[in-house]
N, C-alpha and C. Protein backbone atom coordinates (compact mmCIF):
# COMPACT_ATOMS: atom_id res chain seq x y z
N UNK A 1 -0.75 -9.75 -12.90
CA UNK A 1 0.28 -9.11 -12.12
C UNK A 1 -0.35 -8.63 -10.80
N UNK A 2 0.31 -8.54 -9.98
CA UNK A 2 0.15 -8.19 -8.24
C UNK A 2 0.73 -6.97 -8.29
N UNK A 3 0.05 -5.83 -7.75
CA UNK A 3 0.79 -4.76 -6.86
C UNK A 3 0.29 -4.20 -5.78
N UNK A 4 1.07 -3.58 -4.62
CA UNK A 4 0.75 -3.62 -3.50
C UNK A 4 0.04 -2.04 -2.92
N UNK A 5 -0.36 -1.51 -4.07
CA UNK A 5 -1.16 -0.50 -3.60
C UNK A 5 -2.55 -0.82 -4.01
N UNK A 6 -3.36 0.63 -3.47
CA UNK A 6 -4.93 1.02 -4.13
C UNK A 6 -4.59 1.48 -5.16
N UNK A 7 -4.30 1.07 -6.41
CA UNK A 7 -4.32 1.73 -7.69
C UNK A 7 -5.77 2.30 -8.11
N UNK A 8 -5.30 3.73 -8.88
CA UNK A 8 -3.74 4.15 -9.24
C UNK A 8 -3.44 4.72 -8.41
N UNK A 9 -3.46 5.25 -7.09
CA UNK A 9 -2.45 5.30 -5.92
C UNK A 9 -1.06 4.28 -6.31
N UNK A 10 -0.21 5.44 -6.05
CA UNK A 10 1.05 4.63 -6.09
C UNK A 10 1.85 3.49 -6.98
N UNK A 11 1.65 4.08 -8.11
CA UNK A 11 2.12 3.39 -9.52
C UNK A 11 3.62 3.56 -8.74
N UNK A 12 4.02 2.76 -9.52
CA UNK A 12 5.67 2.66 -9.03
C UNK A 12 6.48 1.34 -8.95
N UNK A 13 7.79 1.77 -7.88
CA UNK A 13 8.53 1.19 -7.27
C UNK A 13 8.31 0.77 -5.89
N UNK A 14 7.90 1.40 -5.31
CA UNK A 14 8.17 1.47 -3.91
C UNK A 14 6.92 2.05 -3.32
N UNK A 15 5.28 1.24 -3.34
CA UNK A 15 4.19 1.93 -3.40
C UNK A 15 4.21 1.88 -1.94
N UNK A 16 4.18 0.65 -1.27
CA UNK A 16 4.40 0.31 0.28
C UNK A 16 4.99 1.23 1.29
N UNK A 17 6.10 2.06 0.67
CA UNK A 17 7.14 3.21 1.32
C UNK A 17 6.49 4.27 1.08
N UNK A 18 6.12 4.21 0.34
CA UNK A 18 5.58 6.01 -0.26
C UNK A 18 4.36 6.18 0.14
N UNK A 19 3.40 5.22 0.53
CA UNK A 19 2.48 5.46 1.50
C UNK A 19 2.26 5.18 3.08
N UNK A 20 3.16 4.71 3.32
CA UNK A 20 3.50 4.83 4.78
C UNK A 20 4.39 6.79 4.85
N UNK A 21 5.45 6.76 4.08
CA UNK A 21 5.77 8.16 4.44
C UNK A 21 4.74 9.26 4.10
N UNK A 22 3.68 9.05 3.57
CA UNK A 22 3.02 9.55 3.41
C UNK A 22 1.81 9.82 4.21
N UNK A 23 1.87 8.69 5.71
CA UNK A 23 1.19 8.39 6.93
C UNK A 23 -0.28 8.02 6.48
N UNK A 24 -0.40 7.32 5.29
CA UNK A 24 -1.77 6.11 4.95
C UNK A 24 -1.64 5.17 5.86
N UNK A 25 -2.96 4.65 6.18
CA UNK A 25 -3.16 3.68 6.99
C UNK A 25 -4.17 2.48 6.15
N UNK A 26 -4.62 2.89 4.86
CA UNK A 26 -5.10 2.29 4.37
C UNK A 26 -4.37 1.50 3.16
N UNK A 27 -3.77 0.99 3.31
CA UNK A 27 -3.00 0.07 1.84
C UNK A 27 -3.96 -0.97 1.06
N UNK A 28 -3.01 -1.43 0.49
CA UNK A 28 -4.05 -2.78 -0.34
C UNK A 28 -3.19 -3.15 -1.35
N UNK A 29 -3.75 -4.38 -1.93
CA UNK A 29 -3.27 -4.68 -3.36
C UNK A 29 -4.53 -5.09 -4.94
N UNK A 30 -3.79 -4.90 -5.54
CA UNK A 30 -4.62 -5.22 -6.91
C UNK A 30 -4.09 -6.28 -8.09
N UNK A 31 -5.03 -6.79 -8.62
CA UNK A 31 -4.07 -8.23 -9.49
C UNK A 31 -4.38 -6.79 -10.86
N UNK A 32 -3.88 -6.91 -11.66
CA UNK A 32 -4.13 -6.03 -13.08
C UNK A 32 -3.42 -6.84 -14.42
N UNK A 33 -4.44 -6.51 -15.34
CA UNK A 33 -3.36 -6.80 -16.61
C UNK A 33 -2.37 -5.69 -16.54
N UNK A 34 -1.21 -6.65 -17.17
CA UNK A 34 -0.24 -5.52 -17.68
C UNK A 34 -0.65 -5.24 -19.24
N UNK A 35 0.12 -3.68 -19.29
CA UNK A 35 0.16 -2.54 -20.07
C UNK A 35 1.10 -2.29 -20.45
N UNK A 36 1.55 -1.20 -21.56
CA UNK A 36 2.83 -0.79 -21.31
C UNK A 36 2.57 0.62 -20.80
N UNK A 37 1.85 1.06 -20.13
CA UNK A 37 1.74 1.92 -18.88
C UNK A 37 2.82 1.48 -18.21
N UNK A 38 3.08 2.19 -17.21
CA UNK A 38 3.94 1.76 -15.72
C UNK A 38 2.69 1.75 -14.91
N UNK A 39 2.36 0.09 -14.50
CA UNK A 39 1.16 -0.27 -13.92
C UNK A 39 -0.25 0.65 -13.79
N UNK A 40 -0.29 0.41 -15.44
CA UNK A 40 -1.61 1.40 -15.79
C UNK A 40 -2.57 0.79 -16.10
N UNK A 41 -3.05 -0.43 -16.22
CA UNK A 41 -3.69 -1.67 -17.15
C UNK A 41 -4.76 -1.99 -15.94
N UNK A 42 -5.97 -2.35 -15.94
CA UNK A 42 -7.09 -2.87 -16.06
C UNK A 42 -6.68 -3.71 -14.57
N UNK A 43 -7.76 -3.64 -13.62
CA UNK A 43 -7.65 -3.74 -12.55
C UNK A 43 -8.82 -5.30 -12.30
N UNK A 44 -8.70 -5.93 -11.75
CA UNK A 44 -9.38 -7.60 -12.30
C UNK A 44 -9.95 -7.92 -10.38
N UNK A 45 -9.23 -7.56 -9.09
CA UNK A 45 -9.26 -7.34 -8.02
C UNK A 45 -8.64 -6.33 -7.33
N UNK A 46 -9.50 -6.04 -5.84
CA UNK A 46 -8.82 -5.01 -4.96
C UNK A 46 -9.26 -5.66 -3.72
N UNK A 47 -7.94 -5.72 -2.94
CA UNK A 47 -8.06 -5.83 -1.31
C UNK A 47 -7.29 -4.98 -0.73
N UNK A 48 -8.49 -4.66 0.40
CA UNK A 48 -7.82 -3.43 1.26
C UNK A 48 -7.38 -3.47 2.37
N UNK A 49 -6.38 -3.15 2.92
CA UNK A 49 -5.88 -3.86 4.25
C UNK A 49 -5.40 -2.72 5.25
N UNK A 50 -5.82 -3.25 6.35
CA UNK A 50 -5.97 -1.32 6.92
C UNK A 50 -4.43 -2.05 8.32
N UNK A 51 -3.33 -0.87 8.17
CA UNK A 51 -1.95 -1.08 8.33
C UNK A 51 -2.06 -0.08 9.93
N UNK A 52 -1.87 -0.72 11.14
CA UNK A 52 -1.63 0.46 12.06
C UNK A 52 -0.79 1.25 12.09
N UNK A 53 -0.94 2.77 12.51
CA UNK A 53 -0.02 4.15 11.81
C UNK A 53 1.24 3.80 12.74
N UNK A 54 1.44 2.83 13.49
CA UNK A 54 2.62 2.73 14.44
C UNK A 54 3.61 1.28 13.29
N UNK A 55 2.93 0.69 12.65
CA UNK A 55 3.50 0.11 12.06
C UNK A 55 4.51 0.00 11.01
N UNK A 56 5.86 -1.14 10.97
CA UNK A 56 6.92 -0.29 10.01
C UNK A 56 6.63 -0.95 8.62
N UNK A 57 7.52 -1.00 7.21
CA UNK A 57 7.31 -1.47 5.85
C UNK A 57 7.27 -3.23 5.91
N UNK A 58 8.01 -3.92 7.20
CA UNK A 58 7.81 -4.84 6.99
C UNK A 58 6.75 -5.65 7.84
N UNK A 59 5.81 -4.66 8.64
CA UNK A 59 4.75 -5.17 9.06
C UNK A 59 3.70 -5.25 8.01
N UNK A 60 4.05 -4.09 7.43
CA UNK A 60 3.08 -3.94 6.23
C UNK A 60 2.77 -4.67 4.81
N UNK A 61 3.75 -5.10 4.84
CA UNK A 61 3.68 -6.25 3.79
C UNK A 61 3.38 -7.80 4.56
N UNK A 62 3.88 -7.88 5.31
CA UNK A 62 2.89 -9.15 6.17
C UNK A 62 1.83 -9.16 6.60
N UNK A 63 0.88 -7.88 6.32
CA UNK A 63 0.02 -7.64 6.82
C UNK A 63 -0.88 -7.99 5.24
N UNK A 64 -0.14 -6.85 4.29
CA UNK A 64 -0.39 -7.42 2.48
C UNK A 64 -0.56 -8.57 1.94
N UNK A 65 0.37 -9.54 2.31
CA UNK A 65 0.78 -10.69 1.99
C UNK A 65 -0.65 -11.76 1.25
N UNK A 66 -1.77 -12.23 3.00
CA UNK A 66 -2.71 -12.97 2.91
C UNK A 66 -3.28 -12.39 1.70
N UNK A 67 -3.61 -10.93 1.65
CA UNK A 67 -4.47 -10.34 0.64
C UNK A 67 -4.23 -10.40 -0.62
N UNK A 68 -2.89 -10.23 -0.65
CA UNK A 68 -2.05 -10.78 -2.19
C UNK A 68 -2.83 -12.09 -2.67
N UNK A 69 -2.44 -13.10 -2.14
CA UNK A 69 -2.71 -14.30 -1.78
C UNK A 69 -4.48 -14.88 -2.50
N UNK A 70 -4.94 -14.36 -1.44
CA UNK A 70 -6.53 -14.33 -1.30
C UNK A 70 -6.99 -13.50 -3.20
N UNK A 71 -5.90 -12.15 -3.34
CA UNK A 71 -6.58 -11.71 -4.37
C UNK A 71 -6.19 -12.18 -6.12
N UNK A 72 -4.41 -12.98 -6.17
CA UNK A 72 -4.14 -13.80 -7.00
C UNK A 72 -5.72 -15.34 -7.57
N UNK A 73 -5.56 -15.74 -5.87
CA UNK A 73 -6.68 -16.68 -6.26
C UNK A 73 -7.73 -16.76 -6.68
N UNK A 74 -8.30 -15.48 -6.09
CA UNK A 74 -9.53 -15.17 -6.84
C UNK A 74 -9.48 -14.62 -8.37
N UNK A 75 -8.65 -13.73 -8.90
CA UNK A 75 -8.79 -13.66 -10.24
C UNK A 75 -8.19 -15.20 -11.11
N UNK A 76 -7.26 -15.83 -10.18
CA UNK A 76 -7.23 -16.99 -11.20
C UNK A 76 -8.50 -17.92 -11.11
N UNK A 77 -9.02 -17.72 -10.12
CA UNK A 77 -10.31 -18.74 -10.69
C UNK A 77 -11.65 -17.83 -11.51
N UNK A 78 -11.32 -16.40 -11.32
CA UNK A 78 -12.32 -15.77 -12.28
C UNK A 78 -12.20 -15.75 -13.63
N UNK A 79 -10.47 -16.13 -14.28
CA UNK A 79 -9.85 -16.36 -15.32
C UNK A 79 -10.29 -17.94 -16.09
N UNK A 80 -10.41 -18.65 -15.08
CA UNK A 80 -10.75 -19.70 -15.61
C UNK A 80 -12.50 -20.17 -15.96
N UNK A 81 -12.78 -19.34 -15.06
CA UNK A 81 -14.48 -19.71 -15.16
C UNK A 81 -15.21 -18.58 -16.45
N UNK A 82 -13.98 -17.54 -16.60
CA UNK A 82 -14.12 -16.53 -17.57
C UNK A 82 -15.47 -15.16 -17.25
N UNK A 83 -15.31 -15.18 -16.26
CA UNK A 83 -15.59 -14.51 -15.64
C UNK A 83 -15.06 -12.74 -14.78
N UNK A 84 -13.72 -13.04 -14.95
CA UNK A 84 -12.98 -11.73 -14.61
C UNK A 84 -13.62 -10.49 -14.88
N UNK A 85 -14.19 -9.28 -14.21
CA UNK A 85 -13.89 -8.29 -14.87
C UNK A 85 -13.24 -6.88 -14.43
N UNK A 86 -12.53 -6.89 -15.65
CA UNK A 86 -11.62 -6.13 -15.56
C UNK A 86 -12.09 -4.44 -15.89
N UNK A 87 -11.56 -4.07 -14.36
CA UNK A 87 -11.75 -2.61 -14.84
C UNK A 87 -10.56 -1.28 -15.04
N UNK A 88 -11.06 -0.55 -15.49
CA UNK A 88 -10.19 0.88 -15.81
C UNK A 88 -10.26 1.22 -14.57
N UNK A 89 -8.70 1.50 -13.97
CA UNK A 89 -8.41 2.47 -13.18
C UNK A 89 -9.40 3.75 -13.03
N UNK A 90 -9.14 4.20 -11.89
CA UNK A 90 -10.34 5.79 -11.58
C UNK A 90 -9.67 6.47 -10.40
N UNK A 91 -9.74 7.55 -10.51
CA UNK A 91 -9.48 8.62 -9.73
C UNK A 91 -7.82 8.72 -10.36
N UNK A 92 -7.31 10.09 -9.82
CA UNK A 92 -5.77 10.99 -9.45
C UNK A 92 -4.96 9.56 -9.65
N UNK A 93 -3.91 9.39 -10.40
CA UNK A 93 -2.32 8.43 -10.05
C UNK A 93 -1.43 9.06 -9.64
N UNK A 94 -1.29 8.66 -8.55
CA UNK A 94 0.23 8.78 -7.86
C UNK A 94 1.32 7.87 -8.16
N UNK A 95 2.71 8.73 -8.15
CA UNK A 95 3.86 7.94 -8.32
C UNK A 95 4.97 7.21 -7.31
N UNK A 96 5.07 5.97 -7.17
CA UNK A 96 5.89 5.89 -6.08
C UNK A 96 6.92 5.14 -6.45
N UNK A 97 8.13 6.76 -6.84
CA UNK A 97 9.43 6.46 -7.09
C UNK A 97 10.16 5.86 -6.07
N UNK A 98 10.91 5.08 -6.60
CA UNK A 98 12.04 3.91 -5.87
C UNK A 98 12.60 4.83 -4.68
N UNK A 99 13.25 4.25 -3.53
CA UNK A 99 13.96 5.01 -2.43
C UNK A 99 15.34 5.63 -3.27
N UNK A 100 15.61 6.66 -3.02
CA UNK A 100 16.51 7.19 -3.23
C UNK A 100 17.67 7.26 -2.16
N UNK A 101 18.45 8.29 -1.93
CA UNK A 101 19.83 8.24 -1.10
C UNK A 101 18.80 9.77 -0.26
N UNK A 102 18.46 10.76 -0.85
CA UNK A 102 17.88 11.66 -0.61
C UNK A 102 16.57 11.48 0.36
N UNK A 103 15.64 10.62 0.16
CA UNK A 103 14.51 9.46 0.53
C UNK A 103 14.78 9.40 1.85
N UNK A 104 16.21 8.77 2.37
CA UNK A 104 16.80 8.42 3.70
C UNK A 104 17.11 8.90 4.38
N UNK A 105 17.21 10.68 4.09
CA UNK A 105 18.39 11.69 4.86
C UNK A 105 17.21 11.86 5.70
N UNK A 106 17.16 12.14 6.69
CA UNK A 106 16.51 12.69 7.77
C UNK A 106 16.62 14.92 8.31
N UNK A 107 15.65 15.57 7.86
CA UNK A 107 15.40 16.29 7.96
C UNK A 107 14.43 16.75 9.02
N UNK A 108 15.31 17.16 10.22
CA UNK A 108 15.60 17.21 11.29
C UNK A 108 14.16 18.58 11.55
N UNK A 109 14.62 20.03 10.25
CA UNK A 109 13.42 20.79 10.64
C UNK A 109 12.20 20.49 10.11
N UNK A 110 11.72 19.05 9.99
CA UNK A 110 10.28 18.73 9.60
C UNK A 110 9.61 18.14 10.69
N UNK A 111 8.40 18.02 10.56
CA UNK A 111 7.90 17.87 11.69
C UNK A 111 7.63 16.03 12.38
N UNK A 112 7.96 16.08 13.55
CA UNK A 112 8.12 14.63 14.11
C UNK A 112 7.16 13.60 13.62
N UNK A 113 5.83 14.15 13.34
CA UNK A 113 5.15 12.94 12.66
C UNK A 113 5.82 12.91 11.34
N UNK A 114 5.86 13.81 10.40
CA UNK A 114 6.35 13.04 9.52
C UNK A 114 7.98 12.52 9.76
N UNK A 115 8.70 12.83 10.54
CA UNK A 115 9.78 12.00 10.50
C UNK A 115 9.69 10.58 10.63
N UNK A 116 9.13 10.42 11.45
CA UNK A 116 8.18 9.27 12.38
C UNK A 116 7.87 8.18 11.56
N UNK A 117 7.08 8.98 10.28
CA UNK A 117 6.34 7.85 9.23
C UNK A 117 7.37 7.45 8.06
N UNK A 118 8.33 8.83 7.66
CA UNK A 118 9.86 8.20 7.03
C UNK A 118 10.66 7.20 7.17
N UNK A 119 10.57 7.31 9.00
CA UNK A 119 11.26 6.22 9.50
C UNK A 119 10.94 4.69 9.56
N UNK A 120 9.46 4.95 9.71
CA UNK A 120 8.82 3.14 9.80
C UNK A 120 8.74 2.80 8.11
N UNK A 121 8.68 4.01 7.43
CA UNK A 121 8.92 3.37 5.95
C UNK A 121 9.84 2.77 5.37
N UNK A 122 11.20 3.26 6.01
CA UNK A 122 12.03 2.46 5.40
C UNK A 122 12.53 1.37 6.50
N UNK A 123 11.41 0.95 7.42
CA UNK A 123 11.90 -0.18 8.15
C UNK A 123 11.68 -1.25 8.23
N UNK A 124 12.08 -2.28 8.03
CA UNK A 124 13.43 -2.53 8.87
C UNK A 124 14.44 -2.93 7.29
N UNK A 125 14.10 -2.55 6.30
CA UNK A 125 15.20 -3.17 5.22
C UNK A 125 16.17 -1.63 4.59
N UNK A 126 15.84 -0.64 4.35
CA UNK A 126 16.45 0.23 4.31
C UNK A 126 17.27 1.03 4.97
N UNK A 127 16.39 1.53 6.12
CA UNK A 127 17.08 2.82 7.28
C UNK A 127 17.11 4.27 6.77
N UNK A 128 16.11 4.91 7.91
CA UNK A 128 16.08 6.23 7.69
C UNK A 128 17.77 6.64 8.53
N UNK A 129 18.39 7.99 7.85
CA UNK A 129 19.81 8.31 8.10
C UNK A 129 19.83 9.55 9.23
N UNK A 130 20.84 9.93 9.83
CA UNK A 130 20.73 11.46 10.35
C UNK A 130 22.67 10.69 10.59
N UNK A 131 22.98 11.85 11.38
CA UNK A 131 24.76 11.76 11.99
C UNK A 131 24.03 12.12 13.24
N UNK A 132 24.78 11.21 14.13
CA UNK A 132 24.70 11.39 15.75
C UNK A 132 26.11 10.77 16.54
N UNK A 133 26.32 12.02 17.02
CA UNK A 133 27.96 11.58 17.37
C UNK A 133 29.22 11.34 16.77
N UNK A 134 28.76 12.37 15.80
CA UNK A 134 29.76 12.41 13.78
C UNK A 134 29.62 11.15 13.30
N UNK A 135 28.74 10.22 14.14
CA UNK A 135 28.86 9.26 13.00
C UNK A 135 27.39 8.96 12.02
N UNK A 136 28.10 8.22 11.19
CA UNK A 136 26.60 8.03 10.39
C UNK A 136 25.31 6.96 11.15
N UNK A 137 23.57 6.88 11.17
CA UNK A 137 23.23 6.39 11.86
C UNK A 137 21.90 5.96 11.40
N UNK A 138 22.05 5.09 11.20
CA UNK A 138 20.37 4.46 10.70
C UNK A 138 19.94 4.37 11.97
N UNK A 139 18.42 5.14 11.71
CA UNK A 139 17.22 5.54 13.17
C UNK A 139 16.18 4.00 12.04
N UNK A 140 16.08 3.05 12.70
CA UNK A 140 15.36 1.92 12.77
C UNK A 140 13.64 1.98 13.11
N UNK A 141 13.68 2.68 14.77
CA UNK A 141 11.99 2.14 14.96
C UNK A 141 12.41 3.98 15.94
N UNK A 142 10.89 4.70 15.96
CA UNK A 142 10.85 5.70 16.84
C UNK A 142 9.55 5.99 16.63
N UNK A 143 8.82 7.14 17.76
CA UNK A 143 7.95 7.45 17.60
C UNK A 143 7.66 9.12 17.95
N UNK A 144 6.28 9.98 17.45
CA UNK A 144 6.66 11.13 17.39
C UNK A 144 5.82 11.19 18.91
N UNK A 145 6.34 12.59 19.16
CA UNK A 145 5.66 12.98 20.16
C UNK A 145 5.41 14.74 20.13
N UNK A 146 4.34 15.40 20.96
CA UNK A 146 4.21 16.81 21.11
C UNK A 146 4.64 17.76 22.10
N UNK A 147 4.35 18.90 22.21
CA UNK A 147 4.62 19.73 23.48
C UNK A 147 6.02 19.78 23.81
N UNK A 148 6.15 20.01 25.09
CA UNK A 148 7.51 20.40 25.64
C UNK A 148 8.26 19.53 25.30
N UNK A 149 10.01 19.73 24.75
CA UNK A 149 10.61 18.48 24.96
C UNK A 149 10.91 18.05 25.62
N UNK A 150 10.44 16.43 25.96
CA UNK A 150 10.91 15.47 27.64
C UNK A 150 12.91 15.63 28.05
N UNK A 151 13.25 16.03 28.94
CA UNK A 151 14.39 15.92 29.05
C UNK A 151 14.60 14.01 28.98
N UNK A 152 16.17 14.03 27.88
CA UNK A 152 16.51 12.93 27.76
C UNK A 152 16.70 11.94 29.18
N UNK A 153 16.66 10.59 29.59
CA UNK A 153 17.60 9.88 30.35
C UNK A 153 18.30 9.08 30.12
N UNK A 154 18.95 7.72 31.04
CA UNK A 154 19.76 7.38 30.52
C UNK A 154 19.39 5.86 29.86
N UNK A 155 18.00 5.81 29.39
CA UNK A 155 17.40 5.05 28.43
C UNK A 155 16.41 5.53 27.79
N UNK A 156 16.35 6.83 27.36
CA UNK A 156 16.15 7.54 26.29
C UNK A 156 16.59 8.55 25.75
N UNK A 157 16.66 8.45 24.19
CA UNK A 157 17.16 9.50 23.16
C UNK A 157 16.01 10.13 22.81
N UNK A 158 16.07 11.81 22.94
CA UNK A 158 15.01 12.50 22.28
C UNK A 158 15.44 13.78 21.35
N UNK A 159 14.84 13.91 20.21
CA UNK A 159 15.47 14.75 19.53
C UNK A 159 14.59 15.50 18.91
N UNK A 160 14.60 17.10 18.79
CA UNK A 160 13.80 17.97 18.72
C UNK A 160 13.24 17.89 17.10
N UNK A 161 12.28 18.24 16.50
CA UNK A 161 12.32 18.04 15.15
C UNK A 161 11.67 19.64 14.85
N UNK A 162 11.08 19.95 14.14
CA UNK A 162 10.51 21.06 13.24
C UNK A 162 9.32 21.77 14.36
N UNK A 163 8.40 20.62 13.83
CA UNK A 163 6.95 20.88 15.02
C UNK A 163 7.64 19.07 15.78
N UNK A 164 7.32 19.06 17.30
CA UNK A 164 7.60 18.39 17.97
C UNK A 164 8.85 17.39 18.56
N UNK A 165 8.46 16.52 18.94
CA UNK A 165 10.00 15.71 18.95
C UNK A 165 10.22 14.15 18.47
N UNK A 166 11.00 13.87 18.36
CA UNK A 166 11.26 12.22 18.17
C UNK A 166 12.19 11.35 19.15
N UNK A 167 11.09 10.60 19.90
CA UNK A 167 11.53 9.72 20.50
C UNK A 167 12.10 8.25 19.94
N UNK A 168 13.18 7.88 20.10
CA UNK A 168 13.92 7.10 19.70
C UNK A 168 14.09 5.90 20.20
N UNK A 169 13.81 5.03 19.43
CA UNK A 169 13.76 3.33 19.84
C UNK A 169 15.02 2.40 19.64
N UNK A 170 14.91 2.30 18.45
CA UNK A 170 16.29 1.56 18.32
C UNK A 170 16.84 1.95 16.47
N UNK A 171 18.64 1.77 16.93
CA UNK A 171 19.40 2.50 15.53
C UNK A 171 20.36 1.85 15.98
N UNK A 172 21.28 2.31 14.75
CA UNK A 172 22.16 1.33 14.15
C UNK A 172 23.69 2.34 13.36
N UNK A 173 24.60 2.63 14.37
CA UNK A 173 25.60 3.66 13.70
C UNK A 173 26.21 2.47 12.87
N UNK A 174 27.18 3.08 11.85
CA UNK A 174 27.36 2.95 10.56
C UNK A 174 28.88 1.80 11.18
N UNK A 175 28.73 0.44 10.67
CA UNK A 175 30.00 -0.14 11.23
C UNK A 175 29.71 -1.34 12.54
N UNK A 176 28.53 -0.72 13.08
CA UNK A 176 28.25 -1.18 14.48
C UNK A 176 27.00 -2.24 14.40
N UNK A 177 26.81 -2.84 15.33
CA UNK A 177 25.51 -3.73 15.82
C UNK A 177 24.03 -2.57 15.84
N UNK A 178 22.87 -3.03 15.62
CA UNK A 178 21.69 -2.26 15.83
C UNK A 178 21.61 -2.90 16.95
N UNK A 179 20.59 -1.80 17.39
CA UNK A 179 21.04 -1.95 18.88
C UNK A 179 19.68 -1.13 19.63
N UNK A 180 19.17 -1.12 20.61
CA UNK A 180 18.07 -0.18 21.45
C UNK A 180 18.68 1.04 21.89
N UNK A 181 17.99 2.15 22.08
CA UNK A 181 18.83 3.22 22.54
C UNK A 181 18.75 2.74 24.61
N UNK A 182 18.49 2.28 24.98
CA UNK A 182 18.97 1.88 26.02
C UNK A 182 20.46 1.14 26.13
N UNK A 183 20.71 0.62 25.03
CA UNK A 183 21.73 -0.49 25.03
C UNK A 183 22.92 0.72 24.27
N UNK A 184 22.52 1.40 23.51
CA UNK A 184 23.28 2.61 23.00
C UNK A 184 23.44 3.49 23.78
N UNK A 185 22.98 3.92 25.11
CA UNK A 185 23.07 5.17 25.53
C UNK A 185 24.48 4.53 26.87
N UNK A 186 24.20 3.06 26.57
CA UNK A 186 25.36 2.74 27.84
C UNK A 186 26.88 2.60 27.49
N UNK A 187 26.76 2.60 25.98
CA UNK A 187 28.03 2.76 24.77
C UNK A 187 27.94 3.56 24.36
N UNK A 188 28.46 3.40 23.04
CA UNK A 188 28.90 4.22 22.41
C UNK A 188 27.98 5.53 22.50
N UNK A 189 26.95 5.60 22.92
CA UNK A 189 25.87 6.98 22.95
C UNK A 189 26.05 8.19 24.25
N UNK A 190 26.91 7.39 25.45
CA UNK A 190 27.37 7.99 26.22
C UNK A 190 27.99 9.39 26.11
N UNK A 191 27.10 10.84 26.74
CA UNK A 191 27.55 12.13 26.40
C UNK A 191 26.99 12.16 25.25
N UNK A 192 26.18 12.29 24.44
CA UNK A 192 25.81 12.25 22.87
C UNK A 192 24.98 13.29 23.11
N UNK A 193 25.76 14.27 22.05
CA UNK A 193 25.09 16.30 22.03
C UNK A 193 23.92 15.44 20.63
N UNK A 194 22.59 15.37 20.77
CA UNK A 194 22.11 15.40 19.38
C UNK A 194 21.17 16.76 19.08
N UNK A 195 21.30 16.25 16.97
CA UNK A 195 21.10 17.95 16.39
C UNK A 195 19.70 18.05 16.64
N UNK A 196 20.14 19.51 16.20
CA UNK A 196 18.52 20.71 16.51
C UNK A 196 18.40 20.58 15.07
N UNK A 197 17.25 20.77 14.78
CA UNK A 197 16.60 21.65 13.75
C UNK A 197 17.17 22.64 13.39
């Protein structure tokens, strides 16, 4: 079996998400026997693949992918030459429960890096959520920033968070095309009061 963390880091569902929101830059995968653990069983390879912190969930798995790849092959030919060995997990397990509805909400008084890393986690197949302009709004790609907040223009959205701010790339209201906030601020984003903390 293949999974896409440093086990036992990130036993789970959703190990890829839960360590990006968690702002790791170090991912990886492991081939393991299965168990009837929830991916608790004997570890046979590890590749480590170092993910840039600007990067979203689906860079990150294309980034996983070769290593998957590279680390299937190698235990199947260590399987055959009989050679494998398999070891016991070591160190702390972490759990990385499936995305939830809760997972997505965007919590506005936390601080911009971690919004930042919520957001590239669930991107581009999920969508981190907030309401902007009463409507509902998947925030797609953004990045955090510090200090004073930049007054907005009229090709950028900035929105205050906990500690710092979040600058805004491209989103997607509920119904509508995704879209750049340049291309949003000339529609439907026009006059757009967004929330405080």
């Amino acid at each position: 079996m293949v999974h896409p963390s440093l086990l036992p880091r990130w036993r789970g569902a959703a190990p890829v998400e839960r360590a990006l929101m968690a702002g790791e830059t170090e991912l990886g995968v492991c081939t393991l026997r299965m168990t009837e653990g929830l991916d608790e069983g004997p570890v046979g390879d590890v590749r480590r693949v170092h993910v840039p912190r600007e990067a979203d969930a689906g860079r990150a798995y294309e980034l996983l992918a070769p290593a998957a790849v590279t680390g299937v092959l190698a235990t199947l030919d260590a399987l055959a030459r009989g050679t494998v060995n398999w070891r016991a997990q070591e160190g702390e397990a972490t759990y990385a429960a499936k995305i939830g509805p809760d997972d997505k909400e965007i919590d506005w008084s936390r601080p911009a890096v971690a919004i930042a890393d919520q957001i590239r986690a669930l991107s581009p197949h999920i969508g981190a959520v907030t309401r902007l302009g009463g409507r509902r709004t998947r925030i797609w790609r953004a990045s955090p920033g510090s200090g004073p907040l930049p007054a907005p223009g009229p090709d950028r959205l900035v929105i205050a968070a906990g500690e710092g701010w979040v600058d805004v790339h491209e989103l997607q209201q509920e119904g509508r095309t995704r879209l750049t906030v340049a291309e949003f601020l000339r529609g439907a984003g026009r006059g757009l009061v967004t929330p405080r903390p």
